[in-house]
C-alpha atoms as a PDB file:
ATOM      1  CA  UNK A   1     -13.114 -45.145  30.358  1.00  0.00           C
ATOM      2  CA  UNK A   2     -16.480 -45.760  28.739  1.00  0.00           C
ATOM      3  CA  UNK A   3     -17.081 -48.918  27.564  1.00  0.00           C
ATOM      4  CA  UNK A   4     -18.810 -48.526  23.819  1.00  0.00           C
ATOM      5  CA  UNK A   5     -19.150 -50.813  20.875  1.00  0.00           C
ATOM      6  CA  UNK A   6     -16.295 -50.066  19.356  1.00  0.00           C
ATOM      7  CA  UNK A   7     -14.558 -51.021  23.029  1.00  0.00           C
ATOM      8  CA  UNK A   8     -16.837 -54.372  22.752  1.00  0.00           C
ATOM      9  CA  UNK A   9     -15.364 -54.605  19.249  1.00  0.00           C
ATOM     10  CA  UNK A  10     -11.631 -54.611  20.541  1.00  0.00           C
ATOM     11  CA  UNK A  11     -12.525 -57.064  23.808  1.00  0.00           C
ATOM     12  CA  UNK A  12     -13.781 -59.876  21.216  1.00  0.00           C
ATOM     13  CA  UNK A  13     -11.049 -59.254  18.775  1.00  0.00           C
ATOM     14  CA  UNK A  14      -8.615 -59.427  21.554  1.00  0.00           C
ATOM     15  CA  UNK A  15     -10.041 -62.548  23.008  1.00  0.00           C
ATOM     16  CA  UNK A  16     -10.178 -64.497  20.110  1.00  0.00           C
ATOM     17  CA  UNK A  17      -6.836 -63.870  19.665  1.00  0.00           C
ATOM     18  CA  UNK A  18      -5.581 -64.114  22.918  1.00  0.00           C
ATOM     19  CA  UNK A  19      -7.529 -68.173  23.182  1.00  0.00           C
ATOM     20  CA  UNK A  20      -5.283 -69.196  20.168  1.00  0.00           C
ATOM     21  CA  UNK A  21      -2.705 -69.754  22.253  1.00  0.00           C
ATOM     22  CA  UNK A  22      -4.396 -71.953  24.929  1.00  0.00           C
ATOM     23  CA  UNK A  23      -4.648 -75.224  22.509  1.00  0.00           C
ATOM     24  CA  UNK A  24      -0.629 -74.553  22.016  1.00  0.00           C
ATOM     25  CA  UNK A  25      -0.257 -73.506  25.896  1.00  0.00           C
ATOM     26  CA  UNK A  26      -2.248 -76.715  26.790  1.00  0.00           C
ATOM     27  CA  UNK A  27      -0.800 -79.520  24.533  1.00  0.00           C
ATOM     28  CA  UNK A  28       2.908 -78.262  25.350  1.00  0.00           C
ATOM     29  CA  UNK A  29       2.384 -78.853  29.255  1.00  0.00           C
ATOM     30  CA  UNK A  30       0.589 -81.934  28.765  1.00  0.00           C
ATOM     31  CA  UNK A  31       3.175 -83.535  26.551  1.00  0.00           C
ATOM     32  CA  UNK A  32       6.596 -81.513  27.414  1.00  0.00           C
ATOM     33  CA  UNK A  33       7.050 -81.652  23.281  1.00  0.00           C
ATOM     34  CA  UNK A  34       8.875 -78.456  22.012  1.00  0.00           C
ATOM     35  CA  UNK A  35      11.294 -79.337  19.589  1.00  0.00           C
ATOM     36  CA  UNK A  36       9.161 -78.051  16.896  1.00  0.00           C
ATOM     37  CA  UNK A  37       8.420 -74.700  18.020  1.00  0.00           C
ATOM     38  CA  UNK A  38      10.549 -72.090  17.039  1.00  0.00           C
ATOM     39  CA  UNK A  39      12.639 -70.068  20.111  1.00  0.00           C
ATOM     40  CA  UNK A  40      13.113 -67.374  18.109  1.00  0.00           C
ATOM     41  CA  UNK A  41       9.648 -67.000  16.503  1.00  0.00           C
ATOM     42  CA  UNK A  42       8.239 -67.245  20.243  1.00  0.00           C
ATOM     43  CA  UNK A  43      11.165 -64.716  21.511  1.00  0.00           C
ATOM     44  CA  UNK A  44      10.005 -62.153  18.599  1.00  0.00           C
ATOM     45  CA  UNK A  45       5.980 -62.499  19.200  1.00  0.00           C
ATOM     46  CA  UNK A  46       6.441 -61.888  23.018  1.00  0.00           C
ATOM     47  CA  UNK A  47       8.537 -58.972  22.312  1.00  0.00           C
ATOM     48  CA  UNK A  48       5.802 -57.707  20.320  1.00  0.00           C
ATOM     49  CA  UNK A  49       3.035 -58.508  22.587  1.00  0.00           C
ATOM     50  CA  UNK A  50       5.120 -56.830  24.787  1.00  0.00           C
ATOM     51  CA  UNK A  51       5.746 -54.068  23.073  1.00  0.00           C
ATOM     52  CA  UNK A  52       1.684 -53.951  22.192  1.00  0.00           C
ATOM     53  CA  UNK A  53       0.909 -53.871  26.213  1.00  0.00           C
ATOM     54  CA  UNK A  54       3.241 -50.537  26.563  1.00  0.00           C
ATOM     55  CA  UNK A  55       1.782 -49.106  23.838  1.00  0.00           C
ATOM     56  CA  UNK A  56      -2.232 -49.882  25.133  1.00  0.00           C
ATOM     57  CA  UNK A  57      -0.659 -48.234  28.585  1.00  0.00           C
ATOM     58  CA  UNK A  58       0.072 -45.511  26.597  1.00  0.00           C
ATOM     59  CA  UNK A  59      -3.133 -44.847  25.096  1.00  0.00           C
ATOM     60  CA  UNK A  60      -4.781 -46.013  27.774  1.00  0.00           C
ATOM     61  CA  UNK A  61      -6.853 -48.615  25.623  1.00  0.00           C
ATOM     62  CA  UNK A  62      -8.178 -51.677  27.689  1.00  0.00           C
ATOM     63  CA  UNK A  63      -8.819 -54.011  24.858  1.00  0.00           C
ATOM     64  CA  UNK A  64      -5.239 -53.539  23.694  1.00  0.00           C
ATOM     65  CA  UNK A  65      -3.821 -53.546  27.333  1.00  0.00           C
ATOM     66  CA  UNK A  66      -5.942 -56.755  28.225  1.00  0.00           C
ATOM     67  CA  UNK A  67      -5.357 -58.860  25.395  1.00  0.00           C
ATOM     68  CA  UNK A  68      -1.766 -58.122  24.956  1.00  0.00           C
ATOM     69  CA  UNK A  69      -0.858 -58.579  28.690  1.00  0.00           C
ATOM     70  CA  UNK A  70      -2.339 -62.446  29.025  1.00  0.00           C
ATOM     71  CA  UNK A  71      -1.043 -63.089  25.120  1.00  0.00           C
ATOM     72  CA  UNK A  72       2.173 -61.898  26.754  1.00  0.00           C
ATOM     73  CA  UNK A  73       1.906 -64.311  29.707  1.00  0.00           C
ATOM     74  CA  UNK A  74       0.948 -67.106  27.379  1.00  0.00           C
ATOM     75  CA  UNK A  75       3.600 -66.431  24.751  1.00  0.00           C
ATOM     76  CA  UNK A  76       6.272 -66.619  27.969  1.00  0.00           C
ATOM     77  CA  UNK A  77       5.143 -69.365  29.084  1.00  0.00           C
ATOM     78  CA  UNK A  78       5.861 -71.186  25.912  1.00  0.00           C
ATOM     79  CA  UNK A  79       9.421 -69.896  25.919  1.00  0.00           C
ATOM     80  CA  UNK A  80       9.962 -71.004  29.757  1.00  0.00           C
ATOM     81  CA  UNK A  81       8.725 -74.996  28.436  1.00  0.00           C
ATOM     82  CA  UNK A  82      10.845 -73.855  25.116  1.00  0.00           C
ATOM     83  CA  UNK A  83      14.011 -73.286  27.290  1.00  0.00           C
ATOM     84  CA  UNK A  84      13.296 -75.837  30.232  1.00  0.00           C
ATOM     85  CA  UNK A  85      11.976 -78.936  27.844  1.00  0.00           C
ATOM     86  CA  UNK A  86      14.325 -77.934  24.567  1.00  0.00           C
END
């Protein structure tokens, strides 16, 4: 897999979006809050990202398989403080 600019281009993209969800990830943990975050709006989005991942796999496209795999693990671990903290 050569990495090109347009490879470069997808790495940032995905990193910028992936480190959205740290400030959420981070301030749920810290304060065990969750009542104002949607379950089903988290259990849709990590279905997607999900669904994203399978689809990089598929086309064998590391910016879309990295990005999508930690946004995945970020997006679950929402839904694990979602369930555990209501």
């Amino acid at each position: 897999m050569d990495i090109n600019y347009i490879t470069i281009i997808g790495l940032l993209a995905g990193t910028c979006t992936t480190l959205s969800f740290l400030p959420q990830v981070i301030k749920t943990i810290r304060t065990k809050e969750t009542k104002d975050l949607s379950m089903m709006m988290y259990l849709v989005l990590a279905t997607g990202i999900f669904l994203w991942t399978i689809y990089g796999a598929l086309i064998e496209s590391l910016p879309v398989i990295a990005a999508n795999a930690i946004s995945f693990v970020l997006a679950l671990i929402i839904l694990i403080l979602k369930i555990k903290y209501g």
